[in-house]
N, C-alpha and C. Protein backbone atom coordinates (compact mmCIF):
# COMPACT_ATOMS: atom_id res chain seq x y z
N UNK A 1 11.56 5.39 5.09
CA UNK A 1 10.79 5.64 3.88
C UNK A 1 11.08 4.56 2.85
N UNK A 2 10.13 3.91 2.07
CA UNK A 2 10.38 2.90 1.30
C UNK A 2 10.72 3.60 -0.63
N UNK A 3 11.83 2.82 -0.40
CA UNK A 3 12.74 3.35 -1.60
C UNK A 3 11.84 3.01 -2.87
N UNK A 4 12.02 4.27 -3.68
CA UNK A 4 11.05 4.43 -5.10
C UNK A 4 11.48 3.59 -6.01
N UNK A 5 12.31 2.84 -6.25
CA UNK A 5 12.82 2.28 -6.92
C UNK A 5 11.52 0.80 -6.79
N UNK A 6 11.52 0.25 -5.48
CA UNK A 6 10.97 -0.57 -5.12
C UNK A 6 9.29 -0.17 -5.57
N UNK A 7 8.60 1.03 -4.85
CA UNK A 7 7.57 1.22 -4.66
C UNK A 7 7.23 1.46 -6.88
N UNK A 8 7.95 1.36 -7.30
CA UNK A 8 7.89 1.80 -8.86
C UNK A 8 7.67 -0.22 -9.88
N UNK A 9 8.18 -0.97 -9.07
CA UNK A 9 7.86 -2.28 -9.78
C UNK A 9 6.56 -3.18 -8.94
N UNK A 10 6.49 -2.62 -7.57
CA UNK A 10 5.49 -3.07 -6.83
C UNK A 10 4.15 -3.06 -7.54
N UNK A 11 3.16 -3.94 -7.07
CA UNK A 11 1.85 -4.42 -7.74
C UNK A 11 0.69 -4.42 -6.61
N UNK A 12 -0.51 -4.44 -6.71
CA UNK A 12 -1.63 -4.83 -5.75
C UNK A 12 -1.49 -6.58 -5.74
N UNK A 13 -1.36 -7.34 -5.02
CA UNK A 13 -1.36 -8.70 -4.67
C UNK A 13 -3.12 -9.05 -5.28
N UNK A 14 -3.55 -8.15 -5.30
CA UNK A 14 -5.33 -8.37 -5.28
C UNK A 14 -5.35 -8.81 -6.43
N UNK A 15 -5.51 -7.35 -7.17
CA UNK A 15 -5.79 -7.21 -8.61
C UNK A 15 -4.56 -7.09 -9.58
N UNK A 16 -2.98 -7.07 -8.88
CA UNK A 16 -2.19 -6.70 -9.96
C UNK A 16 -2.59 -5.47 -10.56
N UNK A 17 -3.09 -4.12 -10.18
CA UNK A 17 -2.86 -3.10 -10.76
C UNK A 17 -2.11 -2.29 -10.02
N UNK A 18 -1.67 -1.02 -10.44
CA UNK A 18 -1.27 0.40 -9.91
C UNK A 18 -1.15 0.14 -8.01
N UNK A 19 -0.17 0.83 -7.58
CA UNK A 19 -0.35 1.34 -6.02
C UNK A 19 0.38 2.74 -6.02
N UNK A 20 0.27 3.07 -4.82
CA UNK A 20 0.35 4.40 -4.82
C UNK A 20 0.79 4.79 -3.13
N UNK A 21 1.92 5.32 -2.68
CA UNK A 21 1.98 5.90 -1.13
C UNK A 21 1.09 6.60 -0.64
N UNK A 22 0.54 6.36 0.83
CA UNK A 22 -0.12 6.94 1.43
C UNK A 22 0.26 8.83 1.85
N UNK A 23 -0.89 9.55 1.99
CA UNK A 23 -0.01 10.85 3.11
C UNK A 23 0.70 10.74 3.42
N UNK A 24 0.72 9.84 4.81
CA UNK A 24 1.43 9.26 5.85
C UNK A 24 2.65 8.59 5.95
N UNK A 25 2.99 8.22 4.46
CA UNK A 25 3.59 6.70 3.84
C UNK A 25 4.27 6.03 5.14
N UNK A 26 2.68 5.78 5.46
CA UNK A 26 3.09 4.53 6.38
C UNK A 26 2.11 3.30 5.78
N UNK A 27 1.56 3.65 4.50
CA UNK A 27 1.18 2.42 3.58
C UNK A 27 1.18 2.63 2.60
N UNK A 28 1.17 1.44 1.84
CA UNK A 28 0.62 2.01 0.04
C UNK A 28 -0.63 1.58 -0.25
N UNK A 29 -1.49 2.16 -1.14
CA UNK A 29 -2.64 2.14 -1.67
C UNK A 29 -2.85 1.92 -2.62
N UNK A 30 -4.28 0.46 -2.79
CA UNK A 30 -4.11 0.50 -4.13
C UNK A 30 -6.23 1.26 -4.16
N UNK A 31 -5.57 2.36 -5.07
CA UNK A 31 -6.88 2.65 -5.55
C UNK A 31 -8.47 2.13 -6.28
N UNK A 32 -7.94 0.96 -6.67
CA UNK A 32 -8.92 0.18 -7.23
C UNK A 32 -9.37 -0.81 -6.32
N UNK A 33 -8.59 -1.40 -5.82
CA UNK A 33 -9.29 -2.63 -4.92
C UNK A 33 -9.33 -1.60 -3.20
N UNK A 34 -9.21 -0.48 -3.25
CA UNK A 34 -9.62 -0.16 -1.53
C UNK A 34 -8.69 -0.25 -0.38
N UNK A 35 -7.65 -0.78 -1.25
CA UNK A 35 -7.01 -1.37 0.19
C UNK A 35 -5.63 -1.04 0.99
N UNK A 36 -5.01 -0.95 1.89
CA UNK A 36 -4.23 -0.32 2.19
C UNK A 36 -3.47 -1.32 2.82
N UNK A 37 -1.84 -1.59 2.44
CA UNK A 37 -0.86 -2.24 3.06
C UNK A 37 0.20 -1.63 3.77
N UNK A 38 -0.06 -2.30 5.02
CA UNK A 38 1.00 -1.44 5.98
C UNK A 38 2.70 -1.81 5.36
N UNK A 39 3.13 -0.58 6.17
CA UNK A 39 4.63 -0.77 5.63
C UNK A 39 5.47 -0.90 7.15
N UNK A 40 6.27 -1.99 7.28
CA UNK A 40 7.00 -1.87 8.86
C UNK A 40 8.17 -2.13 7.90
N UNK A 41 9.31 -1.38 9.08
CA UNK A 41 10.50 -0.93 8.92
C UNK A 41 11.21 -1.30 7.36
N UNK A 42 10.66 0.13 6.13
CA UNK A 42 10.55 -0.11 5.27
C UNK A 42 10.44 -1.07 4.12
N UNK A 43 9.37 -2.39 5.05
CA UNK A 43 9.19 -3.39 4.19
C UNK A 43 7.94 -3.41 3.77
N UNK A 44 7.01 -3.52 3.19
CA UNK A 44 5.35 -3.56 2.69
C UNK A 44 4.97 -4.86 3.09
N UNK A 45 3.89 -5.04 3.70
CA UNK A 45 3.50 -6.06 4.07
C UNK A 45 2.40 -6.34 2.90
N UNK A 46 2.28 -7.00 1.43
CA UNK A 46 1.64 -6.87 0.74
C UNK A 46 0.76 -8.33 0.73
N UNK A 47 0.68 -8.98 1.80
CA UNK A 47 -0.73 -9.70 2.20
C UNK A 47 -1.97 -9.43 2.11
N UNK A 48 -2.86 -9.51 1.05
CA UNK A 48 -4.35 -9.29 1.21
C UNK A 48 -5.09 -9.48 2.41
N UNK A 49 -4.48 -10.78 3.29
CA UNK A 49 -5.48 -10.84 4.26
C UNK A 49 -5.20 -9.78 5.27
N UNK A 50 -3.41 -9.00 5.53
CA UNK A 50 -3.26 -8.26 6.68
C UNK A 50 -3.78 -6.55 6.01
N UNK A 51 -4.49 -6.86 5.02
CA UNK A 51 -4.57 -5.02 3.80
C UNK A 51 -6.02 -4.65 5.16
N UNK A 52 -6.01 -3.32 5.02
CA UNK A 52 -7.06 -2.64 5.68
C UNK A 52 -7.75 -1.69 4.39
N UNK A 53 -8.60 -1.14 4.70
CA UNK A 53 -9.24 -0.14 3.65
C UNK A 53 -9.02 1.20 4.12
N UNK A 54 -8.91 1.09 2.63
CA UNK A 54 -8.05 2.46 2.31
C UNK A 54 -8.65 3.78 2.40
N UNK A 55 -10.29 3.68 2.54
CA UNK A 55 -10.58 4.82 3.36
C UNK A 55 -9.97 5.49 4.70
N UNK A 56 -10.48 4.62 5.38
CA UNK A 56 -9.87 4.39 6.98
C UNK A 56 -8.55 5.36 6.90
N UNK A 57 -7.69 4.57 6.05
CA UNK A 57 -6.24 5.48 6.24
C UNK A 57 -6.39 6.67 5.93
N UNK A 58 -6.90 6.83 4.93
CA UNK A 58 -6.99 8.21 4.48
C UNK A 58 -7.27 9.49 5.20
N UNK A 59 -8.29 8.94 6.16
CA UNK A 59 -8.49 10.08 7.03
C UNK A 59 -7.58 10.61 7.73
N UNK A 60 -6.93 9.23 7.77
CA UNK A 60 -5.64 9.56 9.43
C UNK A 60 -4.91 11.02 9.30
């Protein structure tokens, strides 16, 4: 699980706004730009080009 401390100064790479943990928190979300960054072995992969949309996850 990725430590709150971290997930509390973290940013969207996109837009620089707000993110937010998934259900799943197996990503974080940023609500404004759509997009969803995977998290492997509690690191965030906060690359725009590897982000998926954040619908998609949502369903999971």
């Amino acid at each position: 699980m990725l430590d709150s401390e971290l997930l509390d100064i973290l940013i969207c790479p996109k837009c620089k706004g707000e993110i937010r943990l998934s259900k799943n928190q197996e990503y974080i979300i940023c609500d404004n730009c759509h997009l969803a960054y995977k998290i492997d072995n509690n690191m965030p992969i906060m690359l725009i080009d590897s982000a998926v949309n954040s619908c998609d996850i949502e369903k999971e």
